[in-house]
PDB file of N, CA and C in Angstrom:
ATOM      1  N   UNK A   1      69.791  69.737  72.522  1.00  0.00           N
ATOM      2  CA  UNK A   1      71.074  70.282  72.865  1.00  0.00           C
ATOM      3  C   UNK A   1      71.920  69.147  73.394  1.00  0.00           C
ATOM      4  N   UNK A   2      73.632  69.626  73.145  1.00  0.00           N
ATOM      5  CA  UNK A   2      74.251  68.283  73.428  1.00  0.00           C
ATOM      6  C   UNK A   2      75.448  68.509  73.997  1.00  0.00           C
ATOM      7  N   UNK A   3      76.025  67.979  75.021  1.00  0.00           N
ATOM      8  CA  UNK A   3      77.181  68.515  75.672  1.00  0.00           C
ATOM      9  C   UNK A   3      77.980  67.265  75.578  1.00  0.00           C
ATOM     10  N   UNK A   4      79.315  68.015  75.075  1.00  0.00           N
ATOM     11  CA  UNK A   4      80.420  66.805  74.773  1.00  0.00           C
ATOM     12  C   UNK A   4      80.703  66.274  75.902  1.00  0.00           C
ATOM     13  N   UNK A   5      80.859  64.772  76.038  1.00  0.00           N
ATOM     14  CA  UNK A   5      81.777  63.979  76.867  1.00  0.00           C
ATOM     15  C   UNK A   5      83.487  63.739  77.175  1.00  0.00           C
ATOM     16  N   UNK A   6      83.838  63.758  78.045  1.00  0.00           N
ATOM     17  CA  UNK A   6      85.460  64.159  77.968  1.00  0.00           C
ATOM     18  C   UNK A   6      85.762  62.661  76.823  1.00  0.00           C
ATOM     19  N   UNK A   7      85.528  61.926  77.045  1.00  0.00           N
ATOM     20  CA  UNK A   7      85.723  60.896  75.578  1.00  0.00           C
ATOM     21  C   UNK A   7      85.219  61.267  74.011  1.00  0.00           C
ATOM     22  N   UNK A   8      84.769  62.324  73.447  1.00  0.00           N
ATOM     23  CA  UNK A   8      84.786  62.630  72.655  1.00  0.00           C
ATOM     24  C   UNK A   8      82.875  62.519  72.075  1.00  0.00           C
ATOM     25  N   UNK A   9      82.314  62.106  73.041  1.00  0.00           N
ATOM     26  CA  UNK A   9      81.220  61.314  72.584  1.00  0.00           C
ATOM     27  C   UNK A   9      79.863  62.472  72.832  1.00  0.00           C
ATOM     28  N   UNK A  10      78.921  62.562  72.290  1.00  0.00           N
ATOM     29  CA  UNK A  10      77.739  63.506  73.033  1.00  0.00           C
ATOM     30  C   UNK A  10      77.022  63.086  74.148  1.00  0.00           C
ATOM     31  N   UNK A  11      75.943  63.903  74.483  1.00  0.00           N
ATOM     32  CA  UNK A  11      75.120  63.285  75.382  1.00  0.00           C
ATOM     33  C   UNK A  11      73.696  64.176  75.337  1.00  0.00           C
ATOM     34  N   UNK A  12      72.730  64.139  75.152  1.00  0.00           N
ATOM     35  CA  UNK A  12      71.635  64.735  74.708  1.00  0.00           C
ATOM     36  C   UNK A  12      70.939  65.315  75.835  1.00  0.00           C
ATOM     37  N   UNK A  13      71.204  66.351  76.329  1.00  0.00           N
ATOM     38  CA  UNK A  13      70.650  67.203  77.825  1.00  0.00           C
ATOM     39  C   UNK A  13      69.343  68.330  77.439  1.00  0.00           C
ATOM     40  N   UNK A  14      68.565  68.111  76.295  1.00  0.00           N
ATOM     41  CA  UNK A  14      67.562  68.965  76.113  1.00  0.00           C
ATOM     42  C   UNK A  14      66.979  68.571  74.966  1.00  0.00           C
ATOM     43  N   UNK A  15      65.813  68.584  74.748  1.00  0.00           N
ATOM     44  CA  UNK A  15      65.033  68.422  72.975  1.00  0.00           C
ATOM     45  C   UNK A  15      64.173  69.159  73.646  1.00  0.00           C
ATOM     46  N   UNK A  16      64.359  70.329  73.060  1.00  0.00           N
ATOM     47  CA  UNK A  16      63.355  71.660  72.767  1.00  0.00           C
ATOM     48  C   UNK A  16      62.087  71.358  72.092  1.00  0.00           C
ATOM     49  N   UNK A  17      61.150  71.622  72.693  1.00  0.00           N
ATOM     50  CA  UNK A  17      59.934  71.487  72.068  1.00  0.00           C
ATOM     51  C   UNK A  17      59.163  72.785  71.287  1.00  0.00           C
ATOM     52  N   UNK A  18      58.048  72.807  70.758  1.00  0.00           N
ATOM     53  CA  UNK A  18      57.555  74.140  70.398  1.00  0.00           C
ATOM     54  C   UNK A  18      57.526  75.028  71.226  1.00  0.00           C
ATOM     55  N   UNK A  19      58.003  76.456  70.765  1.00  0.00           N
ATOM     56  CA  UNK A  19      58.031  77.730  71.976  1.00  0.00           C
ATOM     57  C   UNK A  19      59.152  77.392  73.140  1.00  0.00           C
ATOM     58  N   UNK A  20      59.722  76.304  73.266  1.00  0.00           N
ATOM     59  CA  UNK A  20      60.853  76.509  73.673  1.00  0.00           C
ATOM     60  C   UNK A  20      62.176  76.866  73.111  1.00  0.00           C
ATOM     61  N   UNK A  21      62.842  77.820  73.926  1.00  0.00           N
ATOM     62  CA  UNK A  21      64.221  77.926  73.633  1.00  0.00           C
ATOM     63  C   UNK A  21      65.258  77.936  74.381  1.00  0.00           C
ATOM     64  N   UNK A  22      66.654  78.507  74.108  1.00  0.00           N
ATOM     65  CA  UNK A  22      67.669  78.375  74.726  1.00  0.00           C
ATOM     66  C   UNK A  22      68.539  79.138  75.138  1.00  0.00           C
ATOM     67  N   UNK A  23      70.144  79.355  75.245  1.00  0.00           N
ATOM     68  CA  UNK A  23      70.554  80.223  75.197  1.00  0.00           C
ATOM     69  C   UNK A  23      70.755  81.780  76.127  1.00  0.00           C
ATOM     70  N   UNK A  24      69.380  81.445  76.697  1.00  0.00           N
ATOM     71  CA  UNK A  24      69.266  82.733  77.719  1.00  0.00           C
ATOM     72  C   UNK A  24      70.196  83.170  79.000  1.00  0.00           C
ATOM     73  N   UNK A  25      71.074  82.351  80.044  1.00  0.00           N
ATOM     74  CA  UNK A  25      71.714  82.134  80.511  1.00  0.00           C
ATOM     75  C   UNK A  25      73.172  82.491  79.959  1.00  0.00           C
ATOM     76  N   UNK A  26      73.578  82.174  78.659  1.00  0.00           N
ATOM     77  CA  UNK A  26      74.630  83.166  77.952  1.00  0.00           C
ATOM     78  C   UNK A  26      74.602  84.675  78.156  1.00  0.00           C
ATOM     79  N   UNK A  27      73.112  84.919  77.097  1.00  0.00           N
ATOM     80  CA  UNK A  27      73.029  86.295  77.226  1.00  0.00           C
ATOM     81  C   UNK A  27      72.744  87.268  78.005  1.00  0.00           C
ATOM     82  N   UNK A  28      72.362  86.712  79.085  1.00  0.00           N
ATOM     83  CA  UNK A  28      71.843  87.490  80.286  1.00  0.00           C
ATOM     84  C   UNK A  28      73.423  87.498  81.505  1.00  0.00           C
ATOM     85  N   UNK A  29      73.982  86.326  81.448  1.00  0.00           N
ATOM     86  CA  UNK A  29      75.155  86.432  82.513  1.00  0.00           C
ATOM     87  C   UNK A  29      76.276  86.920  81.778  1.00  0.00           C
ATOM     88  N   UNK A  30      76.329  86.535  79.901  1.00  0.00           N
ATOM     89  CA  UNK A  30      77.436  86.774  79.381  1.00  0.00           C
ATOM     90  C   UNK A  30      78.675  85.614  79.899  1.00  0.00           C
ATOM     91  N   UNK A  31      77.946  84.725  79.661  1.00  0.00           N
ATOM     92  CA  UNK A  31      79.074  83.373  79.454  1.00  0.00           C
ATOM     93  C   UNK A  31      79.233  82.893  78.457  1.00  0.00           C
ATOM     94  N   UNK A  32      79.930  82.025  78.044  1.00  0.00           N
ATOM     95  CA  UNK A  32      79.854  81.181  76.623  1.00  0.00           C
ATOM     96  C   UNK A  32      79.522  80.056  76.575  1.00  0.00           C
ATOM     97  N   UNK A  33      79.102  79.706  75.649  1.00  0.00           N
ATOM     98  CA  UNK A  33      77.999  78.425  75.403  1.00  0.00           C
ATOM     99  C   UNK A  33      78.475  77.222  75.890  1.00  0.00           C
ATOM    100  N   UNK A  34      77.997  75.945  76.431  1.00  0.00           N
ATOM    101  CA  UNK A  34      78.672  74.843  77.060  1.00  0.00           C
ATOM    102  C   UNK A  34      77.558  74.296  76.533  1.00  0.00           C
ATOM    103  N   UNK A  35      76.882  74.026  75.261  1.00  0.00           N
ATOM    104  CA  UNK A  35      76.247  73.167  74.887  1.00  0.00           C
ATOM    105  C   UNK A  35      76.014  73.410  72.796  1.00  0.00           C
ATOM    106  N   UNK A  36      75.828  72.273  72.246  1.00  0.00           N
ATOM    107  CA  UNK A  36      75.906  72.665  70.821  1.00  0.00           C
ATOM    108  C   UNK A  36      74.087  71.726  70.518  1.00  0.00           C
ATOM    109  N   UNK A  37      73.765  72.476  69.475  1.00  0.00           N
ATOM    110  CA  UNK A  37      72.866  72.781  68.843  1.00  0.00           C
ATOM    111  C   UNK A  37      72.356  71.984  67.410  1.00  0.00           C
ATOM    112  N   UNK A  38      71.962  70.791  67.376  1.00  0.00           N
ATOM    113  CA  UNK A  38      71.510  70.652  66.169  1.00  0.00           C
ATOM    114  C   UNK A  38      69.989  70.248  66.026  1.00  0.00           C
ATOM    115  N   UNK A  39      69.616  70.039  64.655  1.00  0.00           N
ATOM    116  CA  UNK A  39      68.202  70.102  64.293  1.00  0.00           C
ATOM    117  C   UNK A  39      68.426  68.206  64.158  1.00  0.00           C
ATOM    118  N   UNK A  40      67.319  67.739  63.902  1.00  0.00           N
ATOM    119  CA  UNK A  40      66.801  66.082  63.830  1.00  0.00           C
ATOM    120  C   UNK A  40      65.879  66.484  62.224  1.00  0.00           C
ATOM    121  N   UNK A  41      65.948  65.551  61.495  1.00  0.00           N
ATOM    122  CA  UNK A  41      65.086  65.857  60.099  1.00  0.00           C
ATOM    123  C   UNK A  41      63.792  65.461  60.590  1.00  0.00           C
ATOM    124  N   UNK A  42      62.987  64.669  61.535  1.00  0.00           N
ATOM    125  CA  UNK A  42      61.933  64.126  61.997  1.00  0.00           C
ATOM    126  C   UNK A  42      60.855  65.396  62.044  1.00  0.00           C
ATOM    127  N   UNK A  43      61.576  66.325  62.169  1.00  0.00           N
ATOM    128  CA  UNK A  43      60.506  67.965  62.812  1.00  0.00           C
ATOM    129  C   UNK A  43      61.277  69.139  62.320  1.00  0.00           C
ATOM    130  N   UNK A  44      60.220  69.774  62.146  1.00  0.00           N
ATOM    131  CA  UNK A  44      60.485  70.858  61.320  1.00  0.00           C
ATOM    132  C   UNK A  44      61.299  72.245  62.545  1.00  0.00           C
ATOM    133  N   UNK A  45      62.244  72.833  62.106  1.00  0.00           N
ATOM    134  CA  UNK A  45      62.673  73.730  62.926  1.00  0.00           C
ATOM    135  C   UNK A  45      62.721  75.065  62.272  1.00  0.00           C
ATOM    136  N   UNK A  46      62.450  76.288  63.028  1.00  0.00           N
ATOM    137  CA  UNK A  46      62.699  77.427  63.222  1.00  0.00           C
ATOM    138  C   UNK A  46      63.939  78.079  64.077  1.00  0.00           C
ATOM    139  N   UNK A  47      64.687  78.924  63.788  1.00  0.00           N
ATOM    140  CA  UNK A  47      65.457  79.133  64.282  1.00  0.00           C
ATOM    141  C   UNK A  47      65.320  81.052  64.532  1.00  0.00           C
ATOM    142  N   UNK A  48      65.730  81.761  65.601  1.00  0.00           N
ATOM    143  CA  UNK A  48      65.854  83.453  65.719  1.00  0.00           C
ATOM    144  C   UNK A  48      67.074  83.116  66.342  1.00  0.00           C
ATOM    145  N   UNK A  49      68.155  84.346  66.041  1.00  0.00           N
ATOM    146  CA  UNK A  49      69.713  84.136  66.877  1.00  0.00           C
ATOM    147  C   UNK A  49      69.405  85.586  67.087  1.00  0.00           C
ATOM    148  N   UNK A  50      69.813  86.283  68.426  1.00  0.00           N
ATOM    149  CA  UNK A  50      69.918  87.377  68.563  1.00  0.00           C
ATOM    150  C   UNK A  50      71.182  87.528  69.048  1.00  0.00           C
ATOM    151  N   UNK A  51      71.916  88.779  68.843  1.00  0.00           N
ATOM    152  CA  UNK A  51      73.166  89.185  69.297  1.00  0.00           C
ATOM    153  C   UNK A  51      72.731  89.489  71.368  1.00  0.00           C
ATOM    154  N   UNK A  52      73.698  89.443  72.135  1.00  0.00           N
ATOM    155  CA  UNK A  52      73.645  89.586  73.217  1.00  0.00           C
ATOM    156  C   UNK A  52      72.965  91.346  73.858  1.00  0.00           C
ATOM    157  N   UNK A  53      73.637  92.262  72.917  1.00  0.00           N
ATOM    158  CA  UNK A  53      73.164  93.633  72.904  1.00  0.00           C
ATOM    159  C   UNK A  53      71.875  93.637  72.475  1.00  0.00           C
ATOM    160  N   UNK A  54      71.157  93.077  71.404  1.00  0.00           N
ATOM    161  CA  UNK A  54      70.110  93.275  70.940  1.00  0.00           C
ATOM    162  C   UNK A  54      68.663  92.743  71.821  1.00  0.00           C
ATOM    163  N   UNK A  55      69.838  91.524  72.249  1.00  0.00           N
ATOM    164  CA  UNK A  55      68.595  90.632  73.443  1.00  0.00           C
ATOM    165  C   UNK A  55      68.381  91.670  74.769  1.00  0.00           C
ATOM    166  N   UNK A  56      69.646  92.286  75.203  1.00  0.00           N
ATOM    167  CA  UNK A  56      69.291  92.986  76.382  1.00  0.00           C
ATOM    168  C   UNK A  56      68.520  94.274  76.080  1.00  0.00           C
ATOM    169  N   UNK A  57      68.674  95.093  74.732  1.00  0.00           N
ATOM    170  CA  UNK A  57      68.049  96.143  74.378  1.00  0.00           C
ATOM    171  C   UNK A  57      66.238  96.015  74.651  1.00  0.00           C
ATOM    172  N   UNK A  58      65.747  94.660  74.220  1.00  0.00           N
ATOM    173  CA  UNK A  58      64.997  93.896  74.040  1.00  0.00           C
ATOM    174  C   UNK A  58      64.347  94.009  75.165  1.00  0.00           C
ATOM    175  N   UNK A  59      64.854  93.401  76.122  1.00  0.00           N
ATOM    176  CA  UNK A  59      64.416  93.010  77.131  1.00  0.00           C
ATOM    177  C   UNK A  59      64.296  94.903  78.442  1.00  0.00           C
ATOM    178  N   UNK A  60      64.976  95.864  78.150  1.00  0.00           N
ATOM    179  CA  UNK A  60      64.765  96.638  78.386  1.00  0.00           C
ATOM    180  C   UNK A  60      63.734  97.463  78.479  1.00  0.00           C
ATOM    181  N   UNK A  61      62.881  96.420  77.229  1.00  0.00           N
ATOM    182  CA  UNK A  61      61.770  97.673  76.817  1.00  0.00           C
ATOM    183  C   UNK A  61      60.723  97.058  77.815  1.00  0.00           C
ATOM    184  N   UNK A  62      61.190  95.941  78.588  1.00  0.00           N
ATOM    185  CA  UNK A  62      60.299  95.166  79.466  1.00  0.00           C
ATOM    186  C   UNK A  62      60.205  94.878  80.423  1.00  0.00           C
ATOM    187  N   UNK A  63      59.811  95.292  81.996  1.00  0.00           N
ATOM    188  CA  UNK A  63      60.396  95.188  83.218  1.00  0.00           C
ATOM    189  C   UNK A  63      60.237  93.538  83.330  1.00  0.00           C
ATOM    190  N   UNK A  64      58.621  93.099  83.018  1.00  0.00           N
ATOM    191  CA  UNK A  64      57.963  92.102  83.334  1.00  0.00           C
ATOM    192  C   UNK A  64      59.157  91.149  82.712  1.00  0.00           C
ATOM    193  N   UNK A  65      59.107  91.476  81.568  1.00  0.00           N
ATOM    194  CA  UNK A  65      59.734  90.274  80.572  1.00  0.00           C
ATOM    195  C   UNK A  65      61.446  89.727  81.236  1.00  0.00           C
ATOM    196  N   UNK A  66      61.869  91.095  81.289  1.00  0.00           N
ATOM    197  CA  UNK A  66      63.391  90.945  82.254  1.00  0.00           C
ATOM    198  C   UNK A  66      63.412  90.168  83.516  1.00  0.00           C
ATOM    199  N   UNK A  67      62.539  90.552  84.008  1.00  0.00           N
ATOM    200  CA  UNK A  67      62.556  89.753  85.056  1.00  0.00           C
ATOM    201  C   UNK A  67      61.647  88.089  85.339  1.00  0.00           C
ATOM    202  N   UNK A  68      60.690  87.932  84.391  1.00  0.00           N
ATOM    203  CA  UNK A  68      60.822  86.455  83.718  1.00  0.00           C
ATOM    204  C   UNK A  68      61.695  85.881  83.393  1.00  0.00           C
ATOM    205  N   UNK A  69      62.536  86.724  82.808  1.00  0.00           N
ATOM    206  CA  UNK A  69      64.004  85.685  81.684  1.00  0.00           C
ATOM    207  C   UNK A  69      64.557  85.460  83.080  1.00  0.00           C
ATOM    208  N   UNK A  70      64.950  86.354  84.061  1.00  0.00           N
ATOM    209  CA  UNK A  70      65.860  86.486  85.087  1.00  0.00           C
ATOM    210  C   UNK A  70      65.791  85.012  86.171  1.00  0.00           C
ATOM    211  N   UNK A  71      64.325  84.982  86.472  1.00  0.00           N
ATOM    212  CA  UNK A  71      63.767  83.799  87.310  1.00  0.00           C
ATOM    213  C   UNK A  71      64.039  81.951  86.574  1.00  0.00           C
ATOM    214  N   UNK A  72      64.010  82.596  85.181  1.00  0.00           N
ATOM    215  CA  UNK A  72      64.174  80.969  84.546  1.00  0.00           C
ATOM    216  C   UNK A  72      65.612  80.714  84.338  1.00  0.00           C
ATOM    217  N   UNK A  73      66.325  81.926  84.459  1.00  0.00           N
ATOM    218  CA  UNK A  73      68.023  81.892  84.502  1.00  0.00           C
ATOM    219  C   UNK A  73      68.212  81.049  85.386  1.00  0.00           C
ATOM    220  N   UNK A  74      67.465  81.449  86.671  1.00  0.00           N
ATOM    221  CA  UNK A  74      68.456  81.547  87.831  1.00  0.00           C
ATOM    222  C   UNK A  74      67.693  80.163  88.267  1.00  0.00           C
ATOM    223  N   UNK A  75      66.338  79.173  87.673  1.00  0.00           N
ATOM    224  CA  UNK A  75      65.852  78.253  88.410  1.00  0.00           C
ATOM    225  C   UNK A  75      66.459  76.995  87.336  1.00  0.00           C
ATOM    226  N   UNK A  76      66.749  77.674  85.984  1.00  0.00           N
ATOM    227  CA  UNK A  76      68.302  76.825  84.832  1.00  0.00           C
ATOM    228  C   UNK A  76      69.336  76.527  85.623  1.00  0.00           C
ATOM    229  N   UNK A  77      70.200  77.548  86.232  1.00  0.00           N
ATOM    230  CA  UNK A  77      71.505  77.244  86.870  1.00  0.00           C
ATOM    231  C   UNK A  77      71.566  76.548  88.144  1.00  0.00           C
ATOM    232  N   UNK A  78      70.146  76.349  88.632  1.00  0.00           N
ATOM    233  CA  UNK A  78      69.856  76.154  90.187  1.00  0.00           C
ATOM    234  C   UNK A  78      69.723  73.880  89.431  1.00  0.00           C
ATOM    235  N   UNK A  79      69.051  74.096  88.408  1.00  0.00           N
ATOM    236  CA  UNK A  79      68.492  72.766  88.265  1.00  0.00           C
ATOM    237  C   UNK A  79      70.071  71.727  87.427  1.00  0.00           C
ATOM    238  N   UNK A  80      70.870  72.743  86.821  1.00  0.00           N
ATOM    239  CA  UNK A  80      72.046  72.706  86.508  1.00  0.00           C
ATOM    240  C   UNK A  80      73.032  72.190  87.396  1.00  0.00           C
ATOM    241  N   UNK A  81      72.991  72.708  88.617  1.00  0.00           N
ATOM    242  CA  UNK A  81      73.780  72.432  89.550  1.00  0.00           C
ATOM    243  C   UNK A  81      73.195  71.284  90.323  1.00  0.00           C
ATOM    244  N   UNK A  82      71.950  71.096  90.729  1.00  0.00           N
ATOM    245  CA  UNK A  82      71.097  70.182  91.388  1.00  0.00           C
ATOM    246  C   UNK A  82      71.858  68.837  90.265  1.00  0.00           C
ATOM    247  N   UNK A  83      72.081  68.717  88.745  1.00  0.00           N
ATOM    248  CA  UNK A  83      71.999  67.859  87.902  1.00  0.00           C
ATOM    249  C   UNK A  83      73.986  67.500  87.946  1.00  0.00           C
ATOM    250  N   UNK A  84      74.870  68.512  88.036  1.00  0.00           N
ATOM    251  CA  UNK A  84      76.185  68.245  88.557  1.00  0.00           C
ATOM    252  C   UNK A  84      76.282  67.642  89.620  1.00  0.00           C
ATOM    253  N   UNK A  85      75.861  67.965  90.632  1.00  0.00           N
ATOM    254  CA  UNK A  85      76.042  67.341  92.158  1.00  0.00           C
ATOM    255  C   UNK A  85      75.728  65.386  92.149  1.00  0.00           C
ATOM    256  N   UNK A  86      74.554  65.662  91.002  1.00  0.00           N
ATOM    257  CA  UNK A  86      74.368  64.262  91.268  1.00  0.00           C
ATOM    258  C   UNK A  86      74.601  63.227  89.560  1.00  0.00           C
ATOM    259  N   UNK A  87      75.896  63.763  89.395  1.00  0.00           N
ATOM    260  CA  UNK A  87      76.845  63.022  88.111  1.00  0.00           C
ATOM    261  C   UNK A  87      75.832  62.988  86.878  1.00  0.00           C
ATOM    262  N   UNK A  88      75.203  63.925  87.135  1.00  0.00           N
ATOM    263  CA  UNK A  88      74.163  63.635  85.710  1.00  0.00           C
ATOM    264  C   UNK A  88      74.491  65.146  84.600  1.00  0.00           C
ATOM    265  N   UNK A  89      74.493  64.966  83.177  1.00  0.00           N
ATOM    266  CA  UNK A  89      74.681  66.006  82.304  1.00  0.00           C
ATOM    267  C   UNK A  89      73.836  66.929  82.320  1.00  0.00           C
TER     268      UNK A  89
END
């Protein structure tokens, strides 16, 4: 994942590994994306996109699971902010 630089330039703030993903922090707070997405030809990728309704329907059927996504939201935005404070992307 890559978040633009006010100079026009990227900066590479994630390489997802197997079984990792992303995105969750959108669909769970309902913000819009502040990071873009591409594949590397080096490794093979898979991709699932779920709509925001479908993810929460989803996650409904799951107390456990909801409240997993909920804890990695909130320790994302916590490590997010820890990574602003100290001028880093």
């Amino acid at each position: 994942m890559a978040l633009r630089r006010p100079g026009g330039s990227d900066v590479v703030v994630m390489r997802p590994g197997e079984g990792e993903y992303f995105g969750e922090i959108e669909l769970l707070r309902g913000s819009t994306n502040v990071a873009s997405v591409r594949a590397i030809s080096e490794a093979p990728v898979e991709v699932v996109m779920l709509d925001r309704q479908t993810f929460i329907d989803l996650l409904a059927e799951s107390d456990a699971t909801r409240d997993a996504f909920n804890m990695i939201v909130d320790k994302r935005l916590a490590e997010n902010a820890r990574r602003r404070k100290a001028g880093q992307p």
